[in-house]
Protein backbone atom coordinates (compact mmCIF):
# COMPACT_ATOMS: atom_id res chain seq x y z
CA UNK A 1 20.74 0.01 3.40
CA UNK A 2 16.97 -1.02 4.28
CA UNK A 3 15.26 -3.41 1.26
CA UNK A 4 12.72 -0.77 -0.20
CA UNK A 5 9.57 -3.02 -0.34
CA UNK A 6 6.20 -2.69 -1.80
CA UNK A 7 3.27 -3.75 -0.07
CA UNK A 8 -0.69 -3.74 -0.62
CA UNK A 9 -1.77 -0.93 2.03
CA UNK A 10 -1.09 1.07 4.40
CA UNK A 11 1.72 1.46 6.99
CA UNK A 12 0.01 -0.65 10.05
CA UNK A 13 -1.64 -3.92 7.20
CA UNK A 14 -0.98 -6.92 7.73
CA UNK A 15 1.75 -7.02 4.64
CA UNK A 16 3.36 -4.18 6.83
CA UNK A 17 3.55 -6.99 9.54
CA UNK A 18 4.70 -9.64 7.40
CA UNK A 19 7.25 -7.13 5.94
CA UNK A 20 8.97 -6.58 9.05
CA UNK A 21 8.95 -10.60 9.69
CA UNK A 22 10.63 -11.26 6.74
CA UNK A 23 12.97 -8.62 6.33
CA UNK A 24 13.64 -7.25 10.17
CA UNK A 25 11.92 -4.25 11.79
CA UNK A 26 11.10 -0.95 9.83
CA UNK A 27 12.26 -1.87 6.08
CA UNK A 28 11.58 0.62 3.71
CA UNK A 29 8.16 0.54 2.63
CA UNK A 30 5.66 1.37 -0.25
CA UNK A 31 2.65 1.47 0.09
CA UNK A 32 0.38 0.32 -2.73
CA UNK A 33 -3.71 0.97 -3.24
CA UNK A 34 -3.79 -2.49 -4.84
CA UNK A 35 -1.74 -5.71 -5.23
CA UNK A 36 -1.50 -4.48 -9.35
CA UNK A 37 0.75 -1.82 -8.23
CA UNK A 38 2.95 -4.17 -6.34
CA UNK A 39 3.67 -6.22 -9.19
CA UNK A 40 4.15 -3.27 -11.13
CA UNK A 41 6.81 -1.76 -8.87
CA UNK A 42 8.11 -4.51 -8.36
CA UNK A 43 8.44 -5.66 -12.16
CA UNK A 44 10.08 -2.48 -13.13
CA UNK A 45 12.78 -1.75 -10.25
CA UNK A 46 10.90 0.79 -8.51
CA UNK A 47 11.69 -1.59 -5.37
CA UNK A 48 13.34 -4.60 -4.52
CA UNK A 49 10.66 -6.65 -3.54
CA UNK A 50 7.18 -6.43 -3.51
CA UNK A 51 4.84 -8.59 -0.90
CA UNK A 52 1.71 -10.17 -1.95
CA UNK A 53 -1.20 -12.47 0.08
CA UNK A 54 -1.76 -15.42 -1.67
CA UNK A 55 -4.60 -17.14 0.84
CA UNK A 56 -5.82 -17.55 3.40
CA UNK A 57 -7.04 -20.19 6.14
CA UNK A 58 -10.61 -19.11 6.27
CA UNK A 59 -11.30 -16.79 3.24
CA UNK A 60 -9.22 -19.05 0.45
CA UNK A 61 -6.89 -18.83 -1.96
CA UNK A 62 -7.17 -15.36 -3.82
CA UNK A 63 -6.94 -16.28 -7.29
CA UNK A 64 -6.69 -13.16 -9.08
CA UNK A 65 -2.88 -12.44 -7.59
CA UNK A 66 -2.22 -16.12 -9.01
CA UNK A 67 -2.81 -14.63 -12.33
CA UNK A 68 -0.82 -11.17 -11.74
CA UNK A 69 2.05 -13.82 -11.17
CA UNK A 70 2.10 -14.43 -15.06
CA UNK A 71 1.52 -10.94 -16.22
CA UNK A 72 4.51 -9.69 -15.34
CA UNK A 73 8.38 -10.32 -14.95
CA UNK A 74 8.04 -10.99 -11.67
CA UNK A 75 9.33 -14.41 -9.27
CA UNK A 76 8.72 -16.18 -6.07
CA UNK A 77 11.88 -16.08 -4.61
CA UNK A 78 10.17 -16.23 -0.46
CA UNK A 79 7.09 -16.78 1.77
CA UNK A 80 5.98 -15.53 5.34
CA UNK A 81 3.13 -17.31 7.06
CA UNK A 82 0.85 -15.17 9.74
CA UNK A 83 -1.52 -15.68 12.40
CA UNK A 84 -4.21 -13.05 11.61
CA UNK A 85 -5.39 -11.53 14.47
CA UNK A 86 -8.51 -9.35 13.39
CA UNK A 87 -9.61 -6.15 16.12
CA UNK A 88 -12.53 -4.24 16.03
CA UNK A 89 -11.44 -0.20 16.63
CA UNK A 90 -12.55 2.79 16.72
CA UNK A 91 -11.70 6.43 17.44
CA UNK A 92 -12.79 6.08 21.09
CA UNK A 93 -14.68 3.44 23.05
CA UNK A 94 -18.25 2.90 22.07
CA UNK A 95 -20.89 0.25 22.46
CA UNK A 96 -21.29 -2.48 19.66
CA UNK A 97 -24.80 -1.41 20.05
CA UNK A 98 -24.04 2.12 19.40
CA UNK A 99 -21.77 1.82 16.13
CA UNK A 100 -23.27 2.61 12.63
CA UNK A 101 -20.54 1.02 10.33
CA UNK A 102 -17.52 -1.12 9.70
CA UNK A 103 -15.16 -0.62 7.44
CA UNK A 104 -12.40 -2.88 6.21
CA UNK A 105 -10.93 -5.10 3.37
CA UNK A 106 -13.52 -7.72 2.09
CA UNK A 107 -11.06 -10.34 3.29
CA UNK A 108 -11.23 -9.26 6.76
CA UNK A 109 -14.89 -8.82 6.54
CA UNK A 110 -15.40 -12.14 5.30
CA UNK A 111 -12.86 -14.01 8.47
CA UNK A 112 -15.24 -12.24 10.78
CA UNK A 113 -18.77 -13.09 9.72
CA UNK A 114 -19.94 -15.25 12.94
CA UNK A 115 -19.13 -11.66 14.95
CA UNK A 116 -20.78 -9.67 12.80
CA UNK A 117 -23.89 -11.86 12.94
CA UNK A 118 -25.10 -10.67 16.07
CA UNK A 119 -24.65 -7.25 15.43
CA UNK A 120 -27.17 -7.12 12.17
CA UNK A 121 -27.60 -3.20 12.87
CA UNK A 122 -24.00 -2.38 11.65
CA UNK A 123 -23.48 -1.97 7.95
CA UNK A 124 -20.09 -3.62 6.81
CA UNK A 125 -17.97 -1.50 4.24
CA UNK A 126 -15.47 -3.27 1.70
CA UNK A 127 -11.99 -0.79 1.71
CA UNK A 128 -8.55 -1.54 -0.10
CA UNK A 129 -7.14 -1.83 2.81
CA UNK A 130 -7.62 -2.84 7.05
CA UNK A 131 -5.07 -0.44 7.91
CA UNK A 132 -6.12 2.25 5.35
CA UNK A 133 -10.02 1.68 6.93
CA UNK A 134 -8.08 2.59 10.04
CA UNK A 135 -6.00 5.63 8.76
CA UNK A 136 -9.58 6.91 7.32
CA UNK A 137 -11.52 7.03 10.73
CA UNK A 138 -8.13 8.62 12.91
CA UNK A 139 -7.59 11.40 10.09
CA UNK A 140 -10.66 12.37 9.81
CA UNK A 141 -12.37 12.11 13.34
CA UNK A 142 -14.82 9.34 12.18
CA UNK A 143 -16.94 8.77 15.36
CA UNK A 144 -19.42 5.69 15.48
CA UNK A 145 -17.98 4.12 12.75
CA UNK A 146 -14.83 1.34 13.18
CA UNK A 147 -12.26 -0.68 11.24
CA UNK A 148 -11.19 -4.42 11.33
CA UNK A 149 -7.59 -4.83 11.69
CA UNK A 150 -4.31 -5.66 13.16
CA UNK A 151 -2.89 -4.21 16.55
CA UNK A 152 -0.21 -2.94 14.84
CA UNK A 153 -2.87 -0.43 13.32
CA UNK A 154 -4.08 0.07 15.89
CA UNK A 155 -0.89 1.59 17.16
CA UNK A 156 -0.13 2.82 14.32
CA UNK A 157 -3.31 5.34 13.96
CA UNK A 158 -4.28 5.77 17.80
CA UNK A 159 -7.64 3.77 17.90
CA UNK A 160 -9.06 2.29 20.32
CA UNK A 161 -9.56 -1.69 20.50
CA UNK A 162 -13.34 -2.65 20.87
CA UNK A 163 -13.30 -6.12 20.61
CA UNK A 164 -10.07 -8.17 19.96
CA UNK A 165 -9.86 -11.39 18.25
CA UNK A 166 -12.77 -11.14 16.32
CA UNK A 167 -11.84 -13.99 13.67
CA UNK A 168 -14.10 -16.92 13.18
CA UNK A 169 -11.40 -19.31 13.87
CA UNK A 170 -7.97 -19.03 15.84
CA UNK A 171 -6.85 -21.25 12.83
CA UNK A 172 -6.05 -17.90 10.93
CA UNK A 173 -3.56 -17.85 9.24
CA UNK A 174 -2.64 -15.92 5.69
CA UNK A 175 0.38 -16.96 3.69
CA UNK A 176 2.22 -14.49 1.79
CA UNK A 177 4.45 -14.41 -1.24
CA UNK A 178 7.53 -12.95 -1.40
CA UNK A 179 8.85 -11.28 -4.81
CA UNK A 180 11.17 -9.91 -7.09
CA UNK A 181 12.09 -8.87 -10.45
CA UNK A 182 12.48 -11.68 -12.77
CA UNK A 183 16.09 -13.09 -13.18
CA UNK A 184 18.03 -11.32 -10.33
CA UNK A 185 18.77 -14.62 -8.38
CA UNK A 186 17.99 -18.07 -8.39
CA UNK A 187 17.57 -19.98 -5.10
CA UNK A 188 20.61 -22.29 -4.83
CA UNK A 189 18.82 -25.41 -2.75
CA UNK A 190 15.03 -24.59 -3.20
CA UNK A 191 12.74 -26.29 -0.72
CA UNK A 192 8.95 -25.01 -2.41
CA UNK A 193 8.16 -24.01 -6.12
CA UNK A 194 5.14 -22.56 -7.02
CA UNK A 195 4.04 -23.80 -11.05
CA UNK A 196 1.45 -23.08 -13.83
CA UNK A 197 0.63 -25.50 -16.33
CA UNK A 198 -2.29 -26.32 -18.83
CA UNK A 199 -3.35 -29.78 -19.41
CA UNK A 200 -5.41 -30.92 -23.10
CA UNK A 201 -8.80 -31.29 -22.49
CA UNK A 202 -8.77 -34.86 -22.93
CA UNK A 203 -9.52 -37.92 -19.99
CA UNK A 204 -6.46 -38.38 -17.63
CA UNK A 205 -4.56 -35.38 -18.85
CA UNK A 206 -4.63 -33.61 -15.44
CA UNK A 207 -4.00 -37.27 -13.84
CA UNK A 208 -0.92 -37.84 -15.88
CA UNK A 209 0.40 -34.95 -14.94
CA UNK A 210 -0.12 -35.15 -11.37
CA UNK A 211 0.82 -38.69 -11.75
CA UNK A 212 4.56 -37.19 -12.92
CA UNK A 213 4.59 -34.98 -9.88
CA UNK A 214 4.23 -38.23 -7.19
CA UNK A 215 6.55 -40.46 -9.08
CA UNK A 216 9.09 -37.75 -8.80
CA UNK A 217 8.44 -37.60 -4.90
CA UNK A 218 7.26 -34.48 -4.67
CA UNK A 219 4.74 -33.68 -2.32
CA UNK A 220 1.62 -31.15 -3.70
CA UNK A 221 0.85 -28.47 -1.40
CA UNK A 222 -1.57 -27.03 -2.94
CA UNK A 223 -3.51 -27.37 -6.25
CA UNK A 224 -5.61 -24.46 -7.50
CA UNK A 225 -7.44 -24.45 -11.27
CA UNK A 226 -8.99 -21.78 -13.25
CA UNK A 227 -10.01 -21.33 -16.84
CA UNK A 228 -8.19 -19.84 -19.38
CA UNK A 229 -9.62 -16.92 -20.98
CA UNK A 230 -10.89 -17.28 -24.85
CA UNK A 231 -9.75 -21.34 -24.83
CA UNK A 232 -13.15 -22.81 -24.20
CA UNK A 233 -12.99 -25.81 -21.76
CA UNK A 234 -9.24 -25.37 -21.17
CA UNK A 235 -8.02 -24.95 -17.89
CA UNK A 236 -4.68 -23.97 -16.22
CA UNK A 237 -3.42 -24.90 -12.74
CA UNK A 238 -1.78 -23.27 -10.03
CA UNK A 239 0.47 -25.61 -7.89
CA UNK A 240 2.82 -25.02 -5.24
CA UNK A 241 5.19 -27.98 -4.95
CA UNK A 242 7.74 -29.17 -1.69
CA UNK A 243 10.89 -30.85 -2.66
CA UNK A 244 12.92 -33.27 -0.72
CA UNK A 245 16.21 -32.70 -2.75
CA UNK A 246 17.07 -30.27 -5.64
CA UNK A 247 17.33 -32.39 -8.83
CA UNK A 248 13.84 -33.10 -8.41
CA UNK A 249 13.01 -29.36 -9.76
CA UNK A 250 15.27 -29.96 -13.04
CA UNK A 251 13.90 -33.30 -13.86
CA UNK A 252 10.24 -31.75 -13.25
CA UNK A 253 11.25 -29.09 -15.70
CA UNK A 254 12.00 -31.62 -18.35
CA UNK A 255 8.77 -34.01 -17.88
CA UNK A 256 6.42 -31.58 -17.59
CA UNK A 257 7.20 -29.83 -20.34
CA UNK A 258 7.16 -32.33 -22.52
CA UNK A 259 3.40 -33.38 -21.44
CA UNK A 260 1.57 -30.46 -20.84
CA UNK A 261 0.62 -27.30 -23.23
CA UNK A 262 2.24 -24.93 -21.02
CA UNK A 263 4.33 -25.29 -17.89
CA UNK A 264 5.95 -22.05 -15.66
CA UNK A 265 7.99 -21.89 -13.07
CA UNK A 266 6.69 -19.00 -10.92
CA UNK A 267 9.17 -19.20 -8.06
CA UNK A 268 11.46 -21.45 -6.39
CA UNK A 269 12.46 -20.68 -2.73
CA UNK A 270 13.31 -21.76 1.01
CA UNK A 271 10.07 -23.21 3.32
CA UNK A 272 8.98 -19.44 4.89
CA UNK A 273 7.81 -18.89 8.76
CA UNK A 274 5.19 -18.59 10.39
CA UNK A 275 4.66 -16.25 12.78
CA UNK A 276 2.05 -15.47 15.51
C-alpha cells in the first residue's frame, strides 16, 4: 500500500518532487493550501506523513514552520535535500517583453530576483503555491501571464518553458522535513536531531548551553533564535544537531534539561539525500 502523504501544494510542487524522492514514485498524495494543514493532517492520522520545507539556500530558514513543529503532536522522523530548479512558463511561448505578470510562491519569487530585475515591466504575484500558480494559468487559459516553477509542473499542467533556470544561484538547494504523528516510532541509531530550548536571560546562558553541545561532540548544524511570545527579552532556539554515535542524544537529554528553561526534542532521524 502507497504512504498517503501530505504536502504544501499542488500535484507538480516541489514537496510533490521531494515526495517521490523520499518515498519512491507516485505515493499517495494530499495536497494542502498551506503548511498548517500539513501539520494538521498529519497530527491527527488523516495521513502518514506530512512533508514540510524548512529553508532554503538563498531565501533562509522559514521560521514560522519551526514554530508549527511545537504546536502540534507532530516529529521529525526524516529529511530530503533538493536542488531547486526554478522555470519561467507559460500557456504558450511569448516574449519576456510581451508578458504582463508572474505568479508564484513568495519563496520562488524571492530565489529569482536578479532575473526579474531586467524585466521591471512584469508585475510579480505572491501564490500558495509554484505548482498551484501553474495549475491557475493551464485551467483557465491565462495568456500573457506565467508561473515560476519546477519541470515537473511543467509537465504536469502542459506549459510551456520560457526561460529555464532562472534561480539566482545554482547553489539552490531547499531542505525538507519529513514527519509524523508523535510517538509512532523512534529512530533506532539517529544520525541528526532537530531541538528547541530557552535559555534565562542572563550573560553566558546561551554560551553554556552551546558550550554542553561541543563538549558532548556534537556538531551544530544549524542554530536559529526567535522570541517567545508574551516573555519579554526571552528567546528560544531552534537547533538541528549531527551525532557521531547514539548515547550522545540521551546524555544531551539529561544536561540540557537540567540547564535550560525548556528543552524539546523535535525529531531524531537518519542524514536525508540530496537530490538534483
Amino acid at each position: 500500500m502507497k504512504e498517503k502523504v501530505a504536502i504544501q501544494g499542488l500535484r507538480g510542487s516541489f514537496h510533490h518532487e521531494a515526495a517521490n524522492h523520499f518515498f519512491g514514485e507516485q505515493p499517495d498524495l494530499m495536497a494542502c493550501e498551506t503548511f498548517k494543514e500539513v501539520i494538521d493532517a498529519t497530527a491527527t492520522g488523516k495521513v502518514d506523513h506530512g512533508i514540510m520545507a524548512i529553508e532554503n539556500s538563498l531565501a533562509g530558514c522559514i521560521l514560522p514552520n519551526y514554530q508549527l513543529l511545537r504546536k502540534q503532536e507532530v516529529e521529525v522522523i526524516g529529511e530530503v535535500g533538493l536542488r531547486v530548479h526554478l522555470n519561467l512558463m507559460a500557456l504558450s511561448k511569448v516574449a519576456l517583453e510581451e508578458l504582463e505578470e508572474v505568479r508564484s510562491h513568495q519563496m520562488a519569487l524571492r530565489q529569482c530576483g536578479d532575473f526579474f530585475n531586467d524585466f521591471p515591466h512584469i508585475r510579480l504575484v505572491e501564490n500558495f503555491d509554484t505548482a498551484g500558480s501553474a495549475a491557475e494559468i493551464a485551467q483557465n487559459k491565462v495568456e500573457k501571464v506565467a508561473a515560476v516553477a519546477g519541470s515537473l509542473a511543467a509537465k504536469e499542467y502542459g506549459l510551456e518553458v520560457l526561460s529555464e533556470g532562472i534561480e539566482d544561484h545554482d547553489l539552490n538547494y531547499t531542505r525538507f522535513l519529513i514527519l509524523q504523528k508523535k510517538g509512532r516510532s523512534e529512530e533506532p541509531k539517529p544520525e541528526k536531531v532537530s531541538i528547541y530550548f530557552q535559555t534565562s536571560h542572563e550573560p553566558g546562558a546561551l554560551a553554556k548551553a552551546l558550550t554542553v553541545i561541543s563538549g558532548l561532540g556534537i556538531n551544530l548544524a544549524k542554530h536559529q533564535s526567535h522570541p517567545v511570545p508574551s516573555k519579554n527579552s526571552l528567546y528560544g532556539f531552534y537547533a538541528t544537531l549531527v551525532l557521531t554515535d547514539e548515547d550522545q542524544l540521551r546524555d544531551l537529554k539529561s544536561m540540557m534539561k537540567r540547564m535550560t528553561l525548556e528543552f524539546e526534542i523535535l525529531g531524531a532521524y537518519r542524514k536525508g539525500v540530496t537530490h538534483g
